[in-house]
Protein backbone atom coordinates (compact mmCIF):
# COMPACT_ATOMS: atom_id res chain seq x y z
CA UNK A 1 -0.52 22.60 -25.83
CA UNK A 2 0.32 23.56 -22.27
CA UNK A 3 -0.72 27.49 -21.47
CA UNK A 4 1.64 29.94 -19.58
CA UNK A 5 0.31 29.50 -15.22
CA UNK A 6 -1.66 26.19 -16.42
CA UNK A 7 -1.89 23.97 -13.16
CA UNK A 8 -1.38 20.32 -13.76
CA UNK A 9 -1.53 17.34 -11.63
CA UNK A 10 -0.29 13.53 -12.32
CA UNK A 11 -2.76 10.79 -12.89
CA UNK A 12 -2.00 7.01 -13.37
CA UNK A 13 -3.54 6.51 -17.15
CA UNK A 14 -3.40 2.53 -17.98
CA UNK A 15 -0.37 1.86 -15.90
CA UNK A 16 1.82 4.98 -16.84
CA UNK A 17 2.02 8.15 -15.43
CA UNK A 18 0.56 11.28 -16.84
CA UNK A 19 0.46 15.01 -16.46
CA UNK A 20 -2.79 16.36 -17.23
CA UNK A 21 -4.31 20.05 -16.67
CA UNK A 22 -6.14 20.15 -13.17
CA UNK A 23 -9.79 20.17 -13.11
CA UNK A 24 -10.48 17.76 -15.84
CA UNK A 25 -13.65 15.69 -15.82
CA UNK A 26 -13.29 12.26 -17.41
CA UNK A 27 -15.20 13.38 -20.52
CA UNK A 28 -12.52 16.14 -20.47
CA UNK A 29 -9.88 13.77 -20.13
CA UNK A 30 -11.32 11.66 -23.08
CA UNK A 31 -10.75 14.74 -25.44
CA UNK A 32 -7.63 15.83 -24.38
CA UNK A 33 -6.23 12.16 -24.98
CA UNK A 34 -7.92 12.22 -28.27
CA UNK A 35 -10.11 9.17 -27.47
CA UNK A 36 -12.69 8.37 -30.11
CA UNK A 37 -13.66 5.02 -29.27
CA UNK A 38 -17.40 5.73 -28.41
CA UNK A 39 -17.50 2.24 -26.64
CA UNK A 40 -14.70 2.87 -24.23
CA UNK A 41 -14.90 1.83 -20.96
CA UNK A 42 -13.60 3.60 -18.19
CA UNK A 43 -12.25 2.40 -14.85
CA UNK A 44 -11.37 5.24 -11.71
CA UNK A 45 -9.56 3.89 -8.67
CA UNK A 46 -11.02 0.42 -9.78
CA UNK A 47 -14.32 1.31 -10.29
CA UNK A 48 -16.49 1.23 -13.04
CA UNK A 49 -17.24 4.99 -14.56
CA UNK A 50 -20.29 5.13 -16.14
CA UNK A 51 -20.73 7.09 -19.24
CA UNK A 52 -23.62 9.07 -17.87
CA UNK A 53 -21.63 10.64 -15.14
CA UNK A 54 -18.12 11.50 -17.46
CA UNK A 55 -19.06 14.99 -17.53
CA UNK A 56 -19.28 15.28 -13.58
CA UNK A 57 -16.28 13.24 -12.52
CA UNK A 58 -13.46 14.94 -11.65
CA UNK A 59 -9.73 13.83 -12.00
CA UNK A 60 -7.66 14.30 -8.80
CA UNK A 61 -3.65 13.99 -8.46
CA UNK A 62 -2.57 10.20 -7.83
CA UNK A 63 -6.19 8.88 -9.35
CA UNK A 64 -5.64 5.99 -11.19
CA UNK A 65 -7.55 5.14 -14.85
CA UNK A 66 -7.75 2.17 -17.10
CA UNK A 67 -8.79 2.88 -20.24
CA UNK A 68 -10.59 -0.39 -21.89
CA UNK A 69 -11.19 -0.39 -25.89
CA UNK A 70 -13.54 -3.99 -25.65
CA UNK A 71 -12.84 -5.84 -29.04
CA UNK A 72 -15.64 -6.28 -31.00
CA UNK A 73 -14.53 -8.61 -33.79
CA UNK A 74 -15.44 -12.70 -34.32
């Protein structure tokens, strides 16, 4: 739910682009998109994220993510 004065900036997100609020870490972006794939992986700008540093990461306009849901079926 977008707030009255709310700032938001447009990321890239798997090819499409996407207003999110400003200031969001990754970690903050994986709740607001509702992700609950705990084995997600996360690319930013082309690089690997790892999960360790999701909380300090910090979205800027124009950054580009991939989010990767790895298959783990036979």
């Amino acid at each position: 739910m977008d707030m009255p004065n709310q700032t938001f900036i447009e990321i890239i997100i798997n090819d499409l682009p996407e207003k999110i609020p400003a200031g969001l870490s990754v970690q903050a972006l994986l709740t607001h998109l509702e992700e609950r794939d705990p084995h997600v992986i996360i690319e930013l700008n082309g690089r690997y994220v790892y999960a360790k540093d999701y909380a300090t990461t910090l979205l800027n306009p124009g950054d580009q993510i991939e989010l990767i849901n790895p298959d783990f079926g036979g």
